[in-house]
Protein backbone atom coordinates (compact mmCIF):
# COMPACT_ATOMS: atom_id res chain seq x y z
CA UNK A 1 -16.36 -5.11 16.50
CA UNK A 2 -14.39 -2.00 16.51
CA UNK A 3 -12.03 -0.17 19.18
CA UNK A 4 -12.23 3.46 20.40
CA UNK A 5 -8.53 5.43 19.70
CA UNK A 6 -8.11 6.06 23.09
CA UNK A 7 -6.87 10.22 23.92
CA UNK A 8 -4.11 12.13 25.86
CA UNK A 9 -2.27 15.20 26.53
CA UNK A 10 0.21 13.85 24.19
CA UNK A 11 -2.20 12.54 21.24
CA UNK A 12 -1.25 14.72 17.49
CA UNK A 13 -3.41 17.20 16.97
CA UNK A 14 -6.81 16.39 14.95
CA UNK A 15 -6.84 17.51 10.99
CA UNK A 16 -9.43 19.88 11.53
CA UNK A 17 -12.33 19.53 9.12
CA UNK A 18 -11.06 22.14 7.09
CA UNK A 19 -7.83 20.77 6.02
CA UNK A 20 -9.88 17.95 5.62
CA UNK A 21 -12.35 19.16 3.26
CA UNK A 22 -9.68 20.75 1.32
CA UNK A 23 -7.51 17.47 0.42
CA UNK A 24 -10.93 15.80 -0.51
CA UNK A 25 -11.46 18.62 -2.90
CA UNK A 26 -7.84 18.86 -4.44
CA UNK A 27 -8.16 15.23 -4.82
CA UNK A 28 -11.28 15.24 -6.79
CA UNK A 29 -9.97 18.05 -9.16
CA UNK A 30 -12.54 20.78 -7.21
CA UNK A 31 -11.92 24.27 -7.24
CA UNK A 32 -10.32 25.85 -4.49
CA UNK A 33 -11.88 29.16 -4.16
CA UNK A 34 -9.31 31.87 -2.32
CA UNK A 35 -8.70 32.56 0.47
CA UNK A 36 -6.72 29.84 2.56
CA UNK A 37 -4.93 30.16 5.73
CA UNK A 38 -1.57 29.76 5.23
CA UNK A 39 -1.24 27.48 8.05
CA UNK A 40 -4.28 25.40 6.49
CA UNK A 41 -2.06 25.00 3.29
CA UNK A 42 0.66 24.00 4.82
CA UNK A 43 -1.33 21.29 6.90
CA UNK A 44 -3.17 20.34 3.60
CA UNK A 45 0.05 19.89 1.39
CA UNK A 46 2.41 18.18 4.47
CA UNK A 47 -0.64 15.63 4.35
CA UNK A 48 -0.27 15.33 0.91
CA UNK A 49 3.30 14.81 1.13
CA UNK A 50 3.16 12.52 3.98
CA UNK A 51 0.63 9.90 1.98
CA UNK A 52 2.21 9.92 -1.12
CA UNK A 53 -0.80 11.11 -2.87
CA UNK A 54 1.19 14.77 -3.90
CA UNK A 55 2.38 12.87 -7.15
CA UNK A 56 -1.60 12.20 -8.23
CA UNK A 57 -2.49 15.87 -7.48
CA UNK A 58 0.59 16.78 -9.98
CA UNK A 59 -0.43 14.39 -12.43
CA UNK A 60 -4.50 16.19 -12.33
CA UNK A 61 -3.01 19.98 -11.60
CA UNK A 62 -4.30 21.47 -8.43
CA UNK A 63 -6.74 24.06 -9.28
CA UNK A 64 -7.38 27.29 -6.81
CA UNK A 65 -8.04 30.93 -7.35
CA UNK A 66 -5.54 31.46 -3.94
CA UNK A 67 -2.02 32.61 -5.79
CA UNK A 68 -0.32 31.76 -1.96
CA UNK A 69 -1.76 28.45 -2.18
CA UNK A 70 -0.47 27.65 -5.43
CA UNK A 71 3.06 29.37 -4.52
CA UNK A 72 3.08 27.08 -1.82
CA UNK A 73 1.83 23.76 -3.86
CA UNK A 74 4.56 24.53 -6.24
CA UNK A 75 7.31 24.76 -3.51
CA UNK A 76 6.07 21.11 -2.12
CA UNK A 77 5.90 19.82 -5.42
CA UNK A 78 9.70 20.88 -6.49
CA UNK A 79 10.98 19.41 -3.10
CA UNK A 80 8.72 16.39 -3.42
CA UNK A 81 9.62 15.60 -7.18
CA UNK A 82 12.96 15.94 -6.33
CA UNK A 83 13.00 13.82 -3.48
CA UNK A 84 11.36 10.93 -5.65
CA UNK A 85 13.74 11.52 -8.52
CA UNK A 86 16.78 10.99 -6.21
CA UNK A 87 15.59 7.73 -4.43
CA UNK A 88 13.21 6.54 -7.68
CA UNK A 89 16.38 6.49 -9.70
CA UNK A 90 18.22 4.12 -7.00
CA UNK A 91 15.45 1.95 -7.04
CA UNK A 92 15.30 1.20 -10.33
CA UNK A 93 18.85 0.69 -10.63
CA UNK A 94 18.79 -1.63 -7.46
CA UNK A 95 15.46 -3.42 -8.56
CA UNK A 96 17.41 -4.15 -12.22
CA UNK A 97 19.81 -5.80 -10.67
CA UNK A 98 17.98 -7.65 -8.26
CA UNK A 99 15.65 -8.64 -11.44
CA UNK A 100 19.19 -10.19 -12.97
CA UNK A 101 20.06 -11.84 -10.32
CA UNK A 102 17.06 -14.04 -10.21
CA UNK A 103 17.18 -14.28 -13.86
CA UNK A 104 20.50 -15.80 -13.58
CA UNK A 105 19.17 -18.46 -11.33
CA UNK A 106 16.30 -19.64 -13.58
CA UNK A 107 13.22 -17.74 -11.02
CA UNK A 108 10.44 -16.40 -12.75
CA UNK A 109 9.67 -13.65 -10.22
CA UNK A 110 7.34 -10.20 -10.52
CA UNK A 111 8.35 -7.06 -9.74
CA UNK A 112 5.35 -5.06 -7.70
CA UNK A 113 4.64 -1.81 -6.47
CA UNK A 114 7.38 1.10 -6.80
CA UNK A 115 8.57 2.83 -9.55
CA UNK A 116 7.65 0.43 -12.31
CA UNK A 117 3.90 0.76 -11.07
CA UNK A 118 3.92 4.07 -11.13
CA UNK A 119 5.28 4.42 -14.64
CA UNK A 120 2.25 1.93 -15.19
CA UNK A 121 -0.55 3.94 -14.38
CA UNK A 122 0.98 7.55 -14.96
CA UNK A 123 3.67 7.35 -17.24
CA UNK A 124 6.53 8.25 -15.54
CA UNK A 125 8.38 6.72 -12.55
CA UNK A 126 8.78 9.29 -10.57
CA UNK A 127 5.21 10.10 -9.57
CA UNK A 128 6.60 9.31 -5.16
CA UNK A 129 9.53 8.64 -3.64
CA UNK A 130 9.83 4.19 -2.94
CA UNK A 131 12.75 3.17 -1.10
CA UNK A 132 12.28 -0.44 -1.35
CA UNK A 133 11.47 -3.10 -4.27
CA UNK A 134 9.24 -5.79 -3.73
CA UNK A 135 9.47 -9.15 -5.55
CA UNK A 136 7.20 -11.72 -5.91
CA UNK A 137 8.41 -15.28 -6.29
CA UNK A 138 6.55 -18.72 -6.47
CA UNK A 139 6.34 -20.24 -3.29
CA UNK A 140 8.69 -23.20 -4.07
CA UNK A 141 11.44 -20.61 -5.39
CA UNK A 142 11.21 -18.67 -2.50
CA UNK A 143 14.17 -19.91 -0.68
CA UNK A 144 16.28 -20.37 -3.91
CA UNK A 145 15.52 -16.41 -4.00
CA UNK A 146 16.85 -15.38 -1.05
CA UNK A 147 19.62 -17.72 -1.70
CA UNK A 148 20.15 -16.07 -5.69
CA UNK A 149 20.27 -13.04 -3.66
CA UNK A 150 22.49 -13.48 -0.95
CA UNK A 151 25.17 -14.78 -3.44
CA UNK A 152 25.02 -11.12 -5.07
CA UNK A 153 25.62 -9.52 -2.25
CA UNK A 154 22.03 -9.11 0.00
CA UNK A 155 21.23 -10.55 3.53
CA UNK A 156 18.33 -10.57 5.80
CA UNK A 157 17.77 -7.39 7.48
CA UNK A 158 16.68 -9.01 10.42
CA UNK A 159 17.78 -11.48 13.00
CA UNK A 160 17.22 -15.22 13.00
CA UNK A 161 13.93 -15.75 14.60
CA UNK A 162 12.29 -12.80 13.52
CA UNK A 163 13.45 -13.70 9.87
CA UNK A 164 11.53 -17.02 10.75
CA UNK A 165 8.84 -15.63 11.82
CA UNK A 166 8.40 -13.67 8.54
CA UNK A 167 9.24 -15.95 5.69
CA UNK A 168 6.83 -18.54 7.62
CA UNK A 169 3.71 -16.47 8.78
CA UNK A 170 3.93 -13.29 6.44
CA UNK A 171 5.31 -14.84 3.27
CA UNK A 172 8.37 -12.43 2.91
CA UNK A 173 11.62 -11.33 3.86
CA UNK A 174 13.29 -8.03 4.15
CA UNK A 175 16.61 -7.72 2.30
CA UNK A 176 19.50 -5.24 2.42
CA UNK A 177 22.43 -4.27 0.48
CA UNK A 178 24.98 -2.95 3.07
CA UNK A 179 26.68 -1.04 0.45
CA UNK A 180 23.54 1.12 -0.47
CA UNK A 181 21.83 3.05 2.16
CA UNK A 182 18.30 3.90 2.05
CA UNK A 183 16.94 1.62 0.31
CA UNK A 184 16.03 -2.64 0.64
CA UNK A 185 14.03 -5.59 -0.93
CA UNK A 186 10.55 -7.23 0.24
CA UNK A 187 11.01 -10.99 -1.29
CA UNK A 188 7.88 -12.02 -1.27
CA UNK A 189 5.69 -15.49 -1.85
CA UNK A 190 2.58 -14.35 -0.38
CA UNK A 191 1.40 -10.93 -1.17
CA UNK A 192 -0.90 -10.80 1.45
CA UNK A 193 -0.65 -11.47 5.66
CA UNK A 194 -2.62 -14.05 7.36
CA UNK A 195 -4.83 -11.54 8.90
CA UNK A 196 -5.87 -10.09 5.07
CA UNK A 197 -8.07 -12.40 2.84
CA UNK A 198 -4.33 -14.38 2.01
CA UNK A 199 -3.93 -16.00 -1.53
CA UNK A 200 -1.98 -19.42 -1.58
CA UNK A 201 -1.27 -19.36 -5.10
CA UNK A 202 0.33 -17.03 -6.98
CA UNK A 203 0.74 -18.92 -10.20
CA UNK A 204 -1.78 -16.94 -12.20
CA UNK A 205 -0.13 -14.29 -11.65
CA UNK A 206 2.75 -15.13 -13.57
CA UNK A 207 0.76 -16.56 -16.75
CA UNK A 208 0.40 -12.98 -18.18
CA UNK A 209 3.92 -11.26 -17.32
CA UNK A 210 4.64 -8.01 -18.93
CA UNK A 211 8.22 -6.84 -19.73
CA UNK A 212 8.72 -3.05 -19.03
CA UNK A 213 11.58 -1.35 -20.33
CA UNK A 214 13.89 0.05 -16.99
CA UNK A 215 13.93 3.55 -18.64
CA UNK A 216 17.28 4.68 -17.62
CA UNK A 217 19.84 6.71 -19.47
CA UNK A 218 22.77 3.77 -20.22
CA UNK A 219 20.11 0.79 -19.39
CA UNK A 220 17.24 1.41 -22.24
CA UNK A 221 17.36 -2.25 -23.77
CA UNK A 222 17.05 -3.64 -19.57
CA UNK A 223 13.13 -5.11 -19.36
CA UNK A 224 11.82 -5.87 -16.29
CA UNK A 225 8.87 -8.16 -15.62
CA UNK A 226 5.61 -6.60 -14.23
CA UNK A 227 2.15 -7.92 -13.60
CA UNK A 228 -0.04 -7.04 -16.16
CA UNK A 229 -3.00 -4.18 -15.65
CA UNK A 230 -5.40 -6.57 -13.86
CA UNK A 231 -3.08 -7.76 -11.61
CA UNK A 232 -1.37 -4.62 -11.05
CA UNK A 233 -5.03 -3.10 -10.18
CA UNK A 234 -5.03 -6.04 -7.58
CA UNK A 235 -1.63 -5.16 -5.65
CA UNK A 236 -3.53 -1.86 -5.05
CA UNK A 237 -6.34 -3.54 -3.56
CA UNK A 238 -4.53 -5.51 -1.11
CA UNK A 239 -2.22 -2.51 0.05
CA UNK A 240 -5.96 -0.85 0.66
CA UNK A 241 -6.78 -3.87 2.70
CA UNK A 242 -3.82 -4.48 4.48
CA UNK A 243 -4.40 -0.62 5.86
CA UNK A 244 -7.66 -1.37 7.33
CA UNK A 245 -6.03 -4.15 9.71
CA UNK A 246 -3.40 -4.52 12.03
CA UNK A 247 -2.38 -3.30 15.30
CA UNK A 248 -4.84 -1.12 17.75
CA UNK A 249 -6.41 2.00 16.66
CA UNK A 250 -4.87 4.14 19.14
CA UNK A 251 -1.93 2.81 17.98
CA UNK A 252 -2.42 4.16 14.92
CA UNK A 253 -1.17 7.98 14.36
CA UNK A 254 0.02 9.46 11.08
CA UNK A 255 3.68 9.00 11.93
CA UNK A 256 3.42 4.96 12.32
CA UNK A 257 0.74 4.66 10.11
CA UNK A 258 0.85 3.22 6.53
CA UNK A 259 1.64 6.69 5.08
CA UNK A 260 1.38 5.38 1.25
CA UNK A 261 -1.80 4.35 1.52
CA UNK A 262 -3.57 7.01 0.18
CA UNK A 263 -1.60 7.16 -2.80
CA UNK A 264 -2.47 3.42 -3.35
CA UNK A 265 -6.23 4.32 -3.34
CA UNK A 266 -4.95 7.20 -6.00
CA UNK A 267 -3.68 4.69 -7.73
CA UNK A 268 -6.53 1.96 -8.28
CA UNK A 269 -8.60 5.53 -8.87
CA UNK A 270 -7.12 6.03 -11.94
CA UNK A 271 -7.63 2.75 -13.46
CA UNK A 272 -11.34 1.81 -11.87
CA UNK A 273 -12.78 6.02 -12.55
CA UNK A 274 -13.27 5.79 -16.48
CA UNK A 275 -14.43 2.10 -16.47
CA UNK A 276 -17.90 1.13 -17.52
CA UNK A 277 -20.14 -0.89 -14.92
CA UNK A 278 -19.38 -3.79 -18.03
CA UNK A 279 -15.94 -3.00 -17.34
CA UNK A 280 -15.96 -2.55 -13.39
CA UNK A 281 -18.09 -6.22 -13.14
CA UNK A 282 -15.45 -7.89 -15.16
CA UNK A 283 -12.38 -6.60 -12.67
CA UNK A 284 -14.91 -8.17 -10.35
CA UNK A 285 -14.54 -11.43 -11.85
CA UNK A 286 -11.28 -11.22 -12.67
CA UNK A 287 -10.79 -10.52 -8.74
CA UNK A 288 -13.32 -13.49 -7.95
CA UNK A 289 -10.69 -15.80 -10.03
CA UNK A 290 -7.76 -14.68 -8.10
CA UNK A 291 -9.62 -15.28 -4.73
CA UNK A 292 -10.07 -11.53 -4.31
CA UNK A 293 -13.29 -10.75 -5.01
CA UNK A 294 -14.36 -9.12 -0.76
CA UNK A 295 -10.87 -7.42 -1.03
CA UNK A 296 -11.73 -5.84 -4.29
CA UNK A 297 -15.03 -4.92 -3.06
CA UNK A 298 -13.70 -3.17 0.06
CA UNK A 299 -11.00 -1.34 -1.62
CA UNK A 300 -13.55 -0.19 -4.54
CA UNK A 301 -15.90 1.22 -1.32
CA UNK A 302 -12.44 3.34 0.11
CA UNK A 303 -12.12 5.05 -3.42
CA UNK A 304 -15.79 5.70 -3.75
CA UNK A 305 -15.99 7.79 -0.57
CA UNK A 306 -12.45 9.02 -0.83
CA UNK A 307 -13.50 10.69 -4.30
CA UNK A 308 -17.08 10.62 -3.73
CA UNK A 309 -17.17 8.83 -7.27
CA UNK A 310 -20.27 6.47 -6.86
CA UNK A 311 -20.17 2.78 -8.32
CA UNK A 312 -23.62 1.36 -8.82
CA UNK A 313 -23.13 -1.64 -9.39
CA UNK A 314 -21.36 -1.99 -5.85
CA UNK A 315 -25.03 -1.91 -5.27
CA UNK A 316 -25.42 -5.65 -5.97
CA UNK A 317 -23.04 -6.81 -3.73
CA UNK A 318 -23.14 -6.70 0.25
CA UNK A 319 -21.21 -3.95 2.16
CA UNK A 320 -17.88 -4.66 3.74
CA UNK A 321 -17.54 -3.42 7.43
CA UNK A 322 -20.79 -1.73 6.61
CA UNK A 323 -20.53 -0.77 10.48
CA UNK A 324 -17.83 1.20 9.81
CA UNK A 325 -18.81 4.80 8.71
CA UNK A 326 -17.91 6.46 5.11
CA UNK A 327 -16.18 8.98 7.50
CA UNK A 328 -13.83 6.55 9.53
CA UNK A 329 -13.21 5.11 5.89
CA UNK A 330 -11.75 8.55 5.24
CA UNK A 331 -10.22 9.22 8.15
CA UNK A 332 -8.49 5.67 8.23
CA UNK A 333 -7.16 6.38 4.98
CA UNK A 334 -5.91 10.24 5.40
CA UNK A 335 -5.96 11.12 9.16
CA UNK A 336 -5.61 8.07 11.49
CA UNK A 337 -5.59 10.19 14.62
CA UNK A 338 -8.86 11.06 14.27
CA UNK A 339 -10.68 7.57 13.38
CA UNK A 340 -13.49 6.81 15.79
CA UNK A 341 -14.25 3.10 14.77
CA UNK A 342 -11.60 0.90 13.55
CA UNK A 343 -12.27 -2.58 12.31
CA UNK A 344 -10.29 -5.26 14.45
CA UNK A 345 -8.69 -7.49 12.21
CA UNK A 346 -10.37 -10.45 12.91
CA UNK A 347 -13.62 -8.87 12.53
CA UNK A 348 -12.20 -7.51 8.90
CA UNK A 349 -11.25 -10.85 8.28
CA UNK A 350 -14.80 -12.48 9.01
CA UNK A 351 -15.91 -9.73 6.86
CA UNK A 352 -13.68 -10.79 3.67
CA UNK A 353 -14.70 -14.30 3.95
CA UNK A 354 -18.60 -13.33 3.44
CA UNK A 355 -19.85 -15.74 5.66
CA UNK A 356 -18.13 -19.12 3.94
CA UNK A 357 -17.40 -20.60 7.61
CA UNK A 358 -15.11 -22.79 6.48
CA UNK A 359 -13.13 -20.31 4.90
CA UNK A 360 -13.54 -18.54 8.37
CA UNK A 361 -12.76 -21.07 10.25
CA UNK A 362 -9.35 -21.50 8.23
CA UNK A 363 -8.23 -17.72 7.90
CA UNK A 364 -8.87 -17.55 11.61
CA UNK A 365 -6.78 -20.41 12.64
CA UNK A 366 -3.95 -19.28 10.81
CA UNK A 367 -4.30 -16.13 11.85
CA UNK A 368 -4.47 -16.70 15.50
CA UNK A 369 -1.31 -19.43 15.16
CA UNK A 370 0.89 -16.53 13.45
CA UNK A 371 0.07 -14.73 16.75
CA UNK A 372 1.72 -17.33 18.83
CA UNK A 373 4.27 -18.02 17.14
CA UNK A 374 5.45 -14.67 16.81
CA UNK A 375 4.85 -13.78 20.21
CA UNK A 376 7.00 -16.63 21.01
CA UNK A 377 9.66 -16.24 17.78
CA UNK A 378 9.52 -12.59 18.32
CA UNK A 379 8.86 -11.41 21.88
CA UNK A 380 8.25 -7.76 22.87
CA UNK A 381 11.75 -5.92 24.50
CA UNK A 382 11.66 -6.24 28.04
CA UNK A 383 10.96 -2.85 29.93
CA UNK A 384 14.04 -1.53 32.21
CA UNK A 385 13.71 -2.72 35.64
CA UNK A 386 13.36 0.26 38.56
CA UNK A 387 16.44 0.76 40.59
CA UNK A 388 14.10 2.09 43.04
């Protein structure tokens, strides 16, 4: 059910259990008592960086009683704040004109993730750097999207078949603007892969759309349309998701790795900590409606051991990859190169469909036809042949 990363002389070095136990910590507004290796700090806050999750330890204040830690916190956090005002503030000037241009064309459309969520759940849109918008169109508008789009200037950022392969099997297309650098749109109809728990319907998502003013100097009467809280909550759940599938484990090293995903589990934190189990039950249902109920589950389990913040009434329910260790849940989430036990991803998606078998048999189909065809749409590069 799961694979072994496998090692070499060349494999990243292991985030020693220290550095380890001193994210958790920061991230669950603990104490850090003095004194820290400098080289520890360092590790601690470049992991930080690297995830995203440096904009929730602003928001909470990192607490220590090591002044060199805190110099060194407050370096990152200029450099990282920075970094997110220059490319947040492209984004939402590229995202409000990508929102006209579908306006123009009569598409109802959502914009997800990025700046706009962030000023959703902390108040201000520059929590982490995005360099990307991502849309979310009905299905049957999806090509009169990219179509809207490419008459204001966009075009696939990808060749023919591989663009194919994509707006087919994953639901989305990658967009660029050849005149700004940096920065592109995921047009999406499906907000989940084949190999996640996928949702065909998007519809209810756009019954309850909530207009959010742009919040730029010049641009303050622009609204933009956002899903509303519940739905926002559930983008967060299926980034979680989508992180605990995909290629090989030994594949999987910070550098290539999802590096936003622990800032997504930040995220849904926020929202899910203060809730009542009254409260938490009905996000269930909510989730349940929208066909996400396993995903929901899962991603609930990551934030519980992430911030060791218990849900009991997760107690009702059955455990999702309950093989799968609280550790490796960690580790998956903020060290990849040292995960022991990864869930395959058609063993996660067995999992998410909680033994329905036709919904099994289904997911899996799909799944395993997306392989084909993008093994044949999209084949690997050929190695070099030998002169020898």
């Amino acid at each position: 059910m799961t694979q072994v990363p496998r090692t070499s002389p060349d494999s990243p070095p292991s985030y020693d259990r220290r550095c380890k136990d001193i994210t958790l910590s920061i991230l669950r507004g603990d104490t850090i008592p003095a004194p820290v290796p400098p080289e520890v700090a360092d590790q601690v806050l470049q992991r930080l960086v690297l995830t995203g999750a440096l904009g929730y330890v602003d928001q909470i204040g990192l607490k220590s009683e090591d002044a060199d830690l805190l110099a060194a916190y407050d370096a990152y956090r200029t450099r990282f704040k920075l970094d997110a005002m220059r490319s947040n503030h492209i984004c939402l000037q590229r995202t409000a004109h990508v929102s006209e241009a579908l306006t123009q064309a009569g598409l109802t459309h959502l914009i997800v993730k990025g700046p706009l969520r962030q000023m959703q759940t902390y108040g201000t849109a520059y929590t982490r750097p995005s360099k990307d918008t991502d849309v979310l169109v009905a299905p049957k508008d999806f090509q009169a999207a990219i179509e809207a789009l490419k008459a204001n200037g966009y075009r696939p950022g990808m060749e023919g078949r591989r663009e194919k392969w994509y707006k087919d099997f994953q639901g989305q297309l990658h967009m660029v603007d050849d005149q700004v650098s940096g920065w592109s749109i995921d047009l999406h109809k499906h907000l989940t892969p084949p190999q996640a728990e996928r949702v065909s319907d998007h519809s209810q998502w756009f019954s309850e759309i909530i207009f959010t003013p742009l919040g730029l100097r010049g641009q303050d009467k622009t609204q933009l349309p956002i899903p509303n809280m519940d739905y926002a909550n559930l983008v967060s759940v299926l980034n979680i998701v989508k992180s605990l599938h995909g290629r090989a484990a030994e594949q999987k090293t910070l550098a290539g790795w999802r590096r936003s995903t622990l800032a997504h589990v930040c995220d849904l934190y926020v929202h899910v900590k203060d809730m009542s189990d009254q409260d938490l039950n009905a996000f269930l249902r909510h989730s349940k409606q929208a066909g996400l109920l396993s995903s929901s589950l899962l991603a609930l389990r990551v934030v519980q051991v992430i911030f060791d913040h218990p849900f009991s009434m997760l107690a009702a329910h059955r455990t999702l990859l309950a093989e799968i260790s609280d550790e490796d849940l960690i580790n998956i989430t903020l060290s990849p190169d040292d995960v022991t036990r990864w869930p395959t991803p058609h063993h996660l998606l067995i999992d998410l469909c909680r033994g329905d078998i036709l919904k099994m048999a289904r997911h899996l189909s799909w799944y395993l036809v997306s392989i084909l065809a993008r093994r044949v749409l999209v084949p690997a590069p050929s190695l070099p042949v030998s002169s020898s």
